[in-house]
PDB file of N, CA and C in Angstrom:
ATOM      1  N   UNK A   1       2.209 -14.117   7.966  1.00  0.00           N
ATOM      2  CA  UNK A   1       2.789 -13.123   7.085  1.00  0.00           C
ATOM      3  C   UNK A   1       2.221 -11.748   7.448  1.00  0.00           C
ATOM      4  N   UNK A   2       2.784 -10.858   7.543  1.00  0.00           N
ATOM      5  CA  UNK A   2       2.863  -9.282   8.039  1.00  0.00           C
ATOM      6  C   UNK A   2       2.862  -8.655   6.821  1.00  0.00           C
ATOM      7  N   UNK A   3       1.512  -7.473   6.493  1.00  0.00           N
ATOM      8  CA  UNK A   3       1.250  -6.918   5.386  1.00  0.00           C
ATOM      9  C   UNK A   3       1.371  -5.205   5.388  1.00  0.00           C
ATOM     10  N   UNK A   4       1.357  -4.981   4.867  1.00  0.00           N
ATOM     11  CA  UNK A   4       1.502  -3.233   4.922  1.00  0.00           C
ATOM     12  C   UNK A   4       0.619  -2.630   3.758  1.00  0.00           C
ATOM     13  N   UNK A   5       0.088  -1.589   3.913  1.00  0.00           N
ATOM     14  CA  UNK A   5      -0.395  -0.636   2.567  1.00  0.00           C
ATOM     15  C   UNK A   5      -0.160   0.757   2.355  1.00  0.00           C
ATOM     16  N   UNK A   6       0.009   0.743   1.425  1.00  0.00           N
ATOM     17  CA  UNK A   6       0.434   2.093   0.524  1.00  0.00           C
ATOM     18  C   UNK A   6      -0.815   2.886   0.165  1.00  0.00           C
ATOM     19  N   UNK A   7      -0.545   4.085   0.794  1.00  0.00           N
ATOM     20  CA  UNK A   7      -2.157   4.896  -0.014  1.00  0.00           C
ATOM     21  C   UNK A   7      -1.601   6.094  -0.959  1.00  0.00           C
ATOM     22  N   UNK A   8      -1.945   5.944  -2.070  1.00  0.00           N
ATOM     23  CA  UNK A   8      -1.782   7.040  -3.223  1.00  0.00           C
ATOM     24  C   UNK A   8      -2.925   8.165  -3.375  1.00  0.00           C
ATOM     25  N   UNK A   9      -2.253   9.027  -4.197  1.00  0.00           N
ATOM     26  CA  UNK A   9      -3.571   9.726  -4.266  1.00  0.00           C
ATOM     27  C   UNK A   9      -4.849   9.851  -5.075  1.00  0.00           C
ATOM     28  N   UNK A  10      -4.421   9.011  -6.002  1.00  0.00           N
ATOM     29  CA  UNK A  10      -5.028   8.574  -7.264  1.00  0.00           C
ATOM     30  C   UNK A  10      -5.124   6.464  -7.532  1.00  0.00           C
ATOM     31  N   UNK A  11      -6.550   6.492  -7.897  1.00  0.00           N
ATOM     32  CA  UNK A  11      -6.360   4.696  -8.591  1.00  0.00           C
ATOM     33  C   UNK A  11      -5.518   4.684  -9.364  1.00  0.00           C
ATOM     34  N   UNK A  12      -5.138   5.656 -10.244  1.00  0.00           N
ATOM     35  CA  UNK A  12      -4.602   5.435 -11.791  1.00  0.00           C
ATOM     36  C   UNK A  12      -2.870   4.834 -11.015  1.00  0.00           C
ATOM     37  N   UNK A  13      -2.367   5.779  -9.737  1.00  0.00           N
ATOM     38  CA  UNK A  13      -1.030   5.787  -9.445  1.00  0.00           C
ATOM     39  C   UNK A  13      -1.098   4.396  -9.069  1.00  0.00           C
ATOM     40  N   UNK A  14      -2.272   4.383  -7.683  1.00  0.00           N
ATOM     41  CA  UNK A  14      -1.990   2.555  -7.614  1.00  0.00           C
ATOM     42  C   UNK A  14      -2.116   1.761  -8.650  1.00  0.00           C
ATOM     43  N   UNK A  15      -2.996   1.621  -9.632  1.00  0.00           N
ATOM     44  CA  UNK A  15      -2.690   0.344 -10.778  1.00  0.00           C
ATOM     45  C   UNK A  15      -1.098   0.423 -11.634  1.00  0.00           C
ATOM     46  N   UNK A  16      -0.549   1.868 -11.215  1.00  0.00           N
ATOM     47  CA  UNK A  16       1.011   2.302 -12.063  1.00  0.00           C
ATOM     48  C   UNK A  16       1.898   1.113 -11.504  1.00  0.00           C
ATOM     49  N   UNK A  17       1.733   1.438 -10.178  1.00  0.00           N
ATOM     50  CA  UNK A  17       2.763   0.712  -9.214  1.00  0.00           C
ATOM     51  C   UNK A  17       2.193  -0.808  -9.110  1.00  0.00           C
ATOM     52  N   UNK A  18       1.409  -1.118  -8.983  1.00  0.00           N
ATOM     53  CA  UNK A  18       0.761  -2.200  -9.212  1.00  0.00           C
ATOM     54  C   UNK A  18       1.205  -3.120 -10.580  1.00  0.00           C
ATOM     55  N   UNK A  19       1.128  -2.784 -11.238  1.00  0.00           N
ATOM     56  CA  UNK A  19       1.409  -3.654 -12.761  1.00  0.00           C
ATOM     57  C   UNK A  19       3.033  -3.492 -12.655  1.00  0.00           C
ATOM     58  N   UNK A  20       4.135  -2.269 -12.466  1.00  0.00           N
ATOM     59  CA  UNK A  20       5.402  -2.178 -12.154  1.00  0.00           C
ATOM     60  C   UNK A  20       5.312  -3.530 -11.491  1.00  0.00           C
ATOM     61  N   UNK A  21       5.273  -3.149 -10.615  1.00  0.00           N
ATOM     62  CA  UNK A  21       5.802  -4.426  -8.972  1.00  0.00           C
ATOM     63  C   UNK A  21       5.531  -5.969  -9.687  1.00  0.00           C
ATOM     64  N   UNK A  22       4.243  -6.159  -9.994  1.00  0.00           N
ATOM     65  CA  UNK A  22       4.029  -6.985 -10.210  1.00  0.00           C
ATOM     66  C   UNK A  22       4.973  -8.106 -11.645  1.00  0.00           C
ATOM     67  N   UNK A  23       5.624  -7.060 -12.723  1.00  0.00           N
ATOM     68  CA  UNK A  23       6.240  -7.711 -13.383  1.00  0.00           C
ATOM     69  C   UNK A  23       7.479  -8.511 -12.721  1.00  0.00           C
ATOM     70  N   UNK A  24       7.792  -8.601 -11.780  1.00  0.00           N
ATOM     71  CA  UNK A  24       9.131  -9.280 -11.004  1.00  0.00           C
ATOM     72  C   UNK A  24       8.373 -10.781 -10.447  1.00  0.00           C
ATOM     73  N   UNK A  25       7.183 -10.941 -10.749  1.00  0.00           N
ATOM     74  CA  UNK A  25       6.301 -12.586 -10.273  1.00  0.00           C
ATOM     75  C   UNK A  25       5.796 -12.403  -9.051  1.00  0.00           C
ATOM     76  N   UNK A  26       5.661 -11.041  -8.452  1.00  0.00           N
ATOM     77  CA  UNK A  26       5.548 -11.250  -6.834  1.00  0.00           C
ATOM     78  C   UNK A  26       3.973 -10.656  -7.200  1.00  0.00           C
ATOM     79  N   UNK A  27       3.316 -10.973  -5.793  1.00  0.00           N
ATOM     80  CA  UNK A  27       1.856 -10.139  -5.681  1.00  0.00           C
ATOM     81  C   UNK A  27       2.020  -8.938  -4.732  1.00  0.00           C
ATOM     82  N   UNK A  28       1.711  -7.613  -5.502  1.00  0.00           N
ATOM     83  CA  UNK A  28       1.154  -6.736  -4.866  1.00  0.00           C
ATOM     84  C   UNK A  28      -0.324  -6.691  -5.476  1.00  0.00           C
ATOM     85  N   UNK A  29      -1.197  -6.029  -4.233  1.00  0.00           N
ATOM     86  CA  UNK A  29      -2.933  -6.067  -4.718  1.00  0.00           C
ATOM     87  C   UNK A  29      -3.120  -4.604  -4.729  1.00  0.00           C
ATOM     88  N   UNK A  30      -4.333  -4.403  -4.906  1.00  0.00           N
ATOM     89  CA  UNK A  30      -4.915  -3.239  -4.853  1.00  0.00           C
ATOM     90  C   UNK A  30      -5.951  -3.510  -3.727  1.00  0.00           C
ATOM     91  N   UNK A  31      -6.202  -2.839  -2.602  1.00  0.00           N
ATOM     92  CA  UNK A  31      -7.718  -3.229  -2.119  1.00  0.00           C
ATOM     93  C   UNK A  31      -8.053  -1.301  -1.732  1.00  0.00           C
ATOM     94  N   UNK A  32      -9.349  -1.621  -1.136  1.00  0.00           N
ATOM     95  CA  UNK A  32      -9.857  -0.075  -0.942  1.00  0.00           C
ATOM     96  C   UNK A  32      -9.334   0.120   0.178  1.00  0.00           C
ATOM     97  N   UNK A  33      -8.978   1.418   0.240  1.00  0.00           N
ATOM     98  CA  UNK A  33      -8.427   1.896   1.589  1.00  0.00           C
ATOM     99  C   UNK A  33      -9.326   2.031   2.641  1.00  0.00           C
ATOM    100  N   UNK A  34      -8.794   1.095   3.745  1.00  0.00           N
ATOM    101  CA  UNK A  34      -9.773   1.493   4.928  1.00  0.00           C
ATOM    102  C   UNK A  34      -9.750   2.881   5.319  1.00  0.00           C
ATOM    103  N   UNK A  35     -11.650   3.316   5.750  1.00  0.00           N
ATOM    104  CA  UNK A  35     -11.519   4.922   6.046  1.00  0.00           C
ATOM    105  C   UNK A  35     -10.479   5.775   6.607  1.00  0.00           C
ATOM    106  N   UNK A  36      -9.886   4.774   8.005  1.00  0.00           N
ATOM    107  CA  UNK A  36      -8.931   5.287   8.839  1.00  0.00           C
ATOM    108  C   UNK A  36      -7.996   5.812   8.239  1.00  0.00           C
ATOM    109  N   UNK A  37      -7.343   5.566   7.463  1.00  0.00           N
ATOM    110  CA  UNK A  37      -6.183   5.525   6.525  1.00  0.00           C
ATOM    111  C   UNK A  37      -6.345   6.401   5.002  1.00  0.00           C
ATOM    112  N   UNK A  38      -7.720   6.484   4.340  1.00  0.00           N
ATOM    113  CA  UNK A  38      -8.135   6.891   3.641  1.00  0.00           C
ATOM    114  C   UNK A  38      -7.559   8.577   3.576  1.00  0.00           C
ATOM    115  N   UNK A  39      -6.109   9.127   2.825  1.00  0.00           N
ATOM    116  CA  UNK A  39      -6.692  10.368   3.328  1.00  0.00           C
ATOM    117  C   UNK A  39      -7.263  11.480   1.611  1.00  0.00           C
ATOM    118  N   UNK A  40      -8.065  12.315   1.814  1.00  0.00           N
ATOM    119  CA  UNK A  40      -8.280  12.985   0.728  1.00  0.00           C
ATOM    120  C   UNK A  40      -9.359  11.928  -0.277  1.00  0.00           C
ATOM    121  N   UNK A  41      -9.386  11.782  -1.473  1.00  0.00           N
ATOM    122  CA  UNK A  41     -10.242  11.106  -2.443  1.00  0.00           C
ATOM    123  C   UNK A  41     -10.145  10.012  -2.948  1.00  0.00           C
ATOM    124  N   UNK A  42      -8.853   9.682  -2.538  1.00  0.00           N
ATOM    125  CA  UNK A  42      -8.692   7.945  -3.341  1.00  0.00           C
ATOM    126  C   UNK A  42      -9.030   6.973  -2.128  1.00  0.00           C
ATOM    127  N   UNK A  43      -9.659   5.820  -2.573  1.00  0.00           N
ATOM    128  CA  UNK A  43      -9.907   5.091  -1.724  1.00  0.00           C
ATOM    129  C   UNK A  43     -10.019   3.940  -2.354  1.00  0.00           C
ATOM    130  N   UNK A  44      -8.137   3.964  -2.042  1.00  0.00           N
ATOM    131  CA  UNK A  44      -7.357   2.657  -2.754  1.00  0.00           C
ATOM    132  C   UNK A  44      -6.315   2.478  -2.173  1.00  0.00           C
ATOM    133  N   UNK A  45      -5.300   1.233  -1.962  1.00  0.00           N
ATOM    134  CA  UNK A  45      -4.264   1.553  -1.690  1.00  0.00           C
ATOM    135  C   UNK A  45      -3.608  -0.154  -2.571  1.00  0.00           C
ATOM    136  N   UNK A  46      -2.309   0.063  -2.188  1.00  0.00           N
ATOM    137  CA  UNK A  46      -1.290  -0.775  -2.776  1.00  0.00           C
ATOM    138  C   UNK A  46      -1.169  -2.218  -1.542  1.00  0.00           C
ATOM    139  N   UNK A  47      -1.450  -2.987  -1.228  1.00  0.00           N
ATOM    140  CA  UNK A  47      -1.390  -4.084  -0.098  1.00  0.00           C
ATOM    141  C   UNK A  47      -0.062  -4.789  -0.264  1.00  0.00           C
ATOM    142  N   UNK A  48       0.912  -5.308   0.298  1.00  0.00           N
ATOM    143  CA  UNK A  48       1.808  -5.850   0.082  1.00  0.00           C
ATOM    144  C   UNK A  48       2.829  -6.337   1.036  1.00  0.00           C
ATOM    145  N   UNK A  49       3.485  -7.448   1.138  1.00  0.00           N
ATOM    146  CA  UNK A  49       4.059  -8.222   2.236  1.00  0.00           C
ATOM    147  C   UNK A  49       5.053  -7.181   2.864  1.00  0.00           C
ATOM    148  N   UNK A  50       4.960  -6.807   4.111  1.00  0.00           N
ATOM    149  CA  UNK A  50       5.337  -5.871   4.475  1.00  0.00           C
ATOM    150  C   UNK A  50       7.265  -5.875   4.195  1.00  0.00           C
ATOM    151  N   UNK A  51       7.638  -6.991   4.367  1.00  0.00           N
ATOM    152  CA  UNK A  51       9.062  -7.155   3.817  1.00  0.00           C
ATOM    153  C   UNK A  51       9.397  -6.925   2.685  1.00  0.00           C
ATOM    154  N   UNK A  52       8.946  -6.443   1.596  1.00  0.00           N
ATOM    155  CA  UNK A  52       9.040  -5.235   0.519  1.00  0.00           C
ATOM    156  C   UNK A  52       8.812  -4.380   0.551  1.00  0.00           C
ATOM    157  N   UNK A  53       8.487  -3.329   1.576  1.00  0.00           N
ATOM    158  CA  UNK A  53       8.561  -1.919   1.744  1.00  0.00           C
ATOM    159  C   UNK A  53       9.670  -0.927   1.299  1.00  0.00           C
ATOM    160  N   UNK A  54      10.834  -1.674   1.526  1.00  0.00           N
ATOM    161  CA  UNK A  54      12.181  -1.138   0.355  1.00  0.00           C
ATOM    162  C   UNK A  54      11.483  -0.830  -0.955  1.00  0.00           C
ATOM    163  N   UNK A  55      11.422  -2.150  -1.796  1.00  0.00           N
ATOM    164  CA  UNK A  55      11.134  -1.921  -2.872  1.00  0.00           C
ATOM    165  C   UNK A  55       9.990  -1.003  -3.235  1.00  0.00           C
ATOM    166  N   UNK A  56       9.114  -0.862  -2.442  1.00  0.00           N
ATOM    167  CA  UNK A  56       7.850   0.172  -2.833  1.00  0.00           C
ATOM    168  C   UNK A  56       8.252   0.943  -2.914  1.00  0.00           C
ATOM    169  N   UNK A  57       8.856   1.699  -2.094  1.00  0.00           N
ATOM    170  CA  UNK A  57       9.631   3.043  -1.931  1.00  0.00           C
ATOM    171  C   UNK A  57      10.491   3.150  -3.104  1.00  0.00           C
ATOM    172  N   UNK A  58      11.245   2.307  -3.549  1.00  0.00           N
ATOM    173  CA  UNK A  58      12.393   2.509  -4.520  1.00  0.00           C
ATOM    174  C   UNK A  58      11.238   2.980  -6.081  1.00  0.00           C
ATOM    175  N   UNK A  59      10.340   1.785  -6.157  1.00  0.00           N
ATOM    176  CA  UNK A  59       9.825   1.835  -7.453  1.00  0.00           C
ATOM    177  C   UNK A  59       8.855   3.005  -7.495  1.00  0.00           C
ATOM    178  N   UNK A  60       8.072   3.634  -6.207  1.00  0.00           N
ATOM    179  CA  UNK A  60       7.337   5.044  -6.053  1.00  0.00           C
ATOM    180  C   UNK A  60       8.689   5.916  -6.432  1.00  0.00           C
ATOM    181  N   UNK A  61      10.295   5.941  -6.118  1.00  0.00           N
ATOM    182  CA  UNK A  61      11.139   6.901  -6.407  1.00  0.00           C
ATOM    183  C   UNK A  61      10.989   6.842  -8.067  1.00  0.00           C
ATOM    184  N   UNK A  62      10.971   5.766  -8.369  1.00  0.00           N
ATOM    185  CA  UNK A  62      11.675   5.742  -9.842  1.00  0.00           C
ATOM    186  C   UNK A  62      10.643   6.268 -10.779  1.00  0.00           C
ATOM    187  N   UNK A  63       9.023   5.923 -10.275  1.00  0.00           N
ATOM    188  CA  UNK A  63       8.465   6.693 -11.245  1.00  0.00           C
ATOM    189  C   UNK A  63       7.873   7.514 -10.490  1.00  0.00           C
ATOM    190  N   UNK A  64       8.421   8.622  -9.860  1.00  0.00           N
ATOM    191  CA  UNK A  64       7.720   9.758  -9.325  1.00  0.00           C
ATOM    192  C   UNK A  64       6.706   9.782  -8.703  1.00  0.00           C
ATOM    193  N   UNK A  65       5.868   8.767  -7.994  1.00  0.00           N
ATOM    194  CA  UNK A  65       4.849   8.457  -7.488  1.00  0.00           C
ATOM    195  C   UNK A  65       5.021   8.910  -6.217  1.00  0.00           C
ATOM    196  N   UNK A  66       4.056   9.682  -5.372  1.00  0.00           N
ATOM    197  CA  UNK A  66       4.323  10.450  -3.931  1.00  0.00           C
ATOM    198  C   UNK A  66       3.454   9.576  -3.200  1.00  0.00           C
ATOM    199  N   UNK A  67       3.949   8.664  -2.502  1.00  0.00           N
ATOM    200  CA  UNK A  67       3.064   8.018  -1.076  1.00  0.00           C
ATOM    201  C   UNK A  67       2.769   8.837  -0.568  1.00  0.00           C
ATOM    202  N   UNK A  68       0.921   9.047  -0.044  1.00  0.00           N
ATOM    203  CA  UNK A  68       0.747  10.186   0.964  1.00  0.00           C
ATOM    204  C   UNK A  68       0.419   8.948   2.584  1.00  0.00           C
ATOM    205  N   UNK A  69       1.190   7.710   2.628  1.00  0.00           N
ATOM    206  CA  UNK A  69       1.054   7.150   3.598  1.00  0.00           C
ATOM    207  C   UNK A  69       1.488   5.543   3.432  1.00  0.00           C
ATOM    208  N   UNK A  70       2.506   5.019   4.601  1.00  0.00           N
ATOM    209  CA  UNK A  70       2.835   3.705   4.818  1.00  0.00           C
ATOM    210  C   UNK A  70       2.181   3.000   6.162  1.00  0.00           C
ATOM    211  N   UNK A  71       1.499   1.869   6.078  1.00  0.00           N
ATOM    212  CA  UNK A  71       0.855   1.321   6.964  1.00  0.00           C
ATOM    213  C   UNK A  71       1.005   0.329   7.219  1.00  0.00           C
ATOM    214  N   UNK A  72       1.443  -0.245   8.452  1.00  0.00           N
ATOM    215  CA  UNK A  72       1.408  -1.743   8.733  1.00  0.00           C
ATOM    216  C   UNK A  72      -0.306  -2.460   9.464  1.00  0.00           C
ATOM    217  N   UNK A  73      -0.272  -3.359   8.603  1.00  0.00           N
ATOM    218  CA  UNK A  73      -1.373  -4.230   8.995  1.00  0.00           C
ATOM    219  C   UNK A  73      -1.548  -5.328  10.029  1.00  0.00           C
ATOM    220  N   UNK A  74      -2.311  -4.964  10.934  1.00  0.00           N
ATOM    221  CA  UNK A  74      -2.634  -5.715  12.330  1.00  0.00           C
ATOM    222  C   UNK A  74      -3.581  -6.494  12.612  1.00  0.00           C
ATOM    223  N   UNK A  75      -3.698  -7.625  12.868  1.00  0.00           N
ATOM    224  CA  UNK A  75      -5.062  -7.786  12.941  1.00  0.00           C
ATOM    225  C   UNK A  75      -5.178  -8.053  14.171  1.00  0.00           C
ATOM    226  N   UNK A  76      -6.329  -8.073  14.676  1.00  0.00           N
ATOM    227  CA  UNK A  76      -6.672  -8.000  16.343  1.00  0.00           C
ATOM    228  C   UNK A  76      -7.404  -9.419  16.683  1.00  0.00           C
ATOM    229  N   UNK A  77      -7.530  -9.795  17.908  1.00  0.00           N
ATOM    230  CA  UNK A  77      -8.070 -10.878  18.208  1.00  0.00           C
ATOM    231  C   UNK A  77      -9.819 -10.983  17.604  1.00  0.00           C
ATOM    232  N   UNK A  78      -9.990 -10.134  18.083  1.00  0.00           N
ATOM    233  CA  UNK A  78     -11.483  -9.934  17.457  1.00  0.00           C
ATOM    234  C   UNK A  78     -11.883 -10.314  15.931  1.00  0.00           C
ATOM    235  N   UNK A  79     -10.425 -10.443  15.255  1.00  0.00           N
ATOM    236  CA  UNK A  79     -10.946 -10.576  13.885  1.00  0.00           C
ATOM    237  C   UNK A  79     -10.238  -9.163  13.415  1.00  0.00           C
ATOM    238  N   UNK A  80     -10.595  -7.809  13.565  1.00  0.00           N
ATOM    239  CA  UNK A  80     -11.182  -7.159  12.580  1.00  0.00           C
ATOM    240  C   UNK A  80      -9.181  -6.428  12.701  1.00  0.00           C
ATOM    241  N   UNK A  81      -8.852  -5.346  11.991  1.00  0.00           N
ATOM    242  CA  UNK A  81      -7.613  -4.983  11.734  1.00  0.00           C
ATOM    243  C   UNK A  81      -7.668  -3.768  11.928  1.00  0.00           C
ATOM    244  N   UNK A  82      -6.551  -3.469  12.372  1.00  0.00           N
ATOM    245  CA  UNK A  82      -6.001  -1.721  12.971  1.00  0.00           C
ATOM    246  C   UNK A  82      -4.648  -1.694  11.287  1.00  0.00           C
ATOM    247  N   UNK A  83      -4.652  -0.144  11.707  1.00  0.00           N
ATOM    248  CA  UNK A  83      -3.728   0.226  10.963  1.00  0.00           C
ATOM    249  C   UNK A  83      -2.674   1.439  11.441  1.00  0.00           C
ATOM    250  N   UNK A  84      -1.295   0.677  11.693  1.00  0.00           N
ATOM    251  CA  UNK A  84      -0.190   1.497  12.235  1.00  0.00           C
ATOM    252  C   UNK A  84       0.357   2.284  11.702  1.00  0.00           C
ATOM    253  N   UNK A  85       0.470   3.826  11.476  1.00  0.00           N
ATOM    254  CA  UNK A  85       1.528   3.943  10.185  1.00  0.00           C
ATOM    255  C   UNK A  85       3.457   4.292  10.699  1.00  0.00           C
ATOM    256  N   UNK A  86       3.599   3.635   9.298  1.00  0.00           N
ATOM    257  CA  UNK A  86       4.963   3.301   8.907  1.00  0.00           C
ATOM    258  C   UNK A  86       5.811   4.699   8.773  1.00  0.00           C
ATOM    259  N   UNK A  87       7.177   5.161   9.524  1.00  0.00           N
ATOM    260  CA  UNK A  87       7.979   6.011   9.862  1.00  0.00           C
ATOM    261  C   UNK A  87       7.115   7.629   9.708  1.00  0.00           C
TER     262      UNK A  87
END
């Protein structure tokens, strides 16, 4: 399974979108944003099966929430994970 994360600019926005998403039975998480990706003060993001990236986008439209970044999640042989960003 292929994951992606959302970085907001605020925790408060990720737990918004977080509890949203989540009422439909599906899991979106919260984890800390890796530094790379980290930009400005929050260091949080939204984790989620990358084949709902529609819907993130739709439900960030609906309640005004500004993604300052879309990321696809990689992981490398080594173990450890890169982060691509999304359009």
């Amino acid at each position: 399974m292929e994951y992606a994360l959302a970085v907001f600019s605020s925790v408060h926005l990720v737990n918004q979108m977080k509890s949203r998403l989540n009422r439909g039975g599906e899991y979106f998480g919260m984890i800390r944003a890796p530094h790379s990706i980290s930009t400005g003060g929050c260091g949080f993001a939204l984790r989620f099966e990358e084949s709902k990236l529609l819907l993130v986008k739709q439900v960030s439209q609906e309640l005004r929430i500004a993604i300052n970044g879309i990321y696809k999640e990689e992981n490398q042989e080594n173990g450890s994970k890169i982060y691509i960003p999304i359009e």
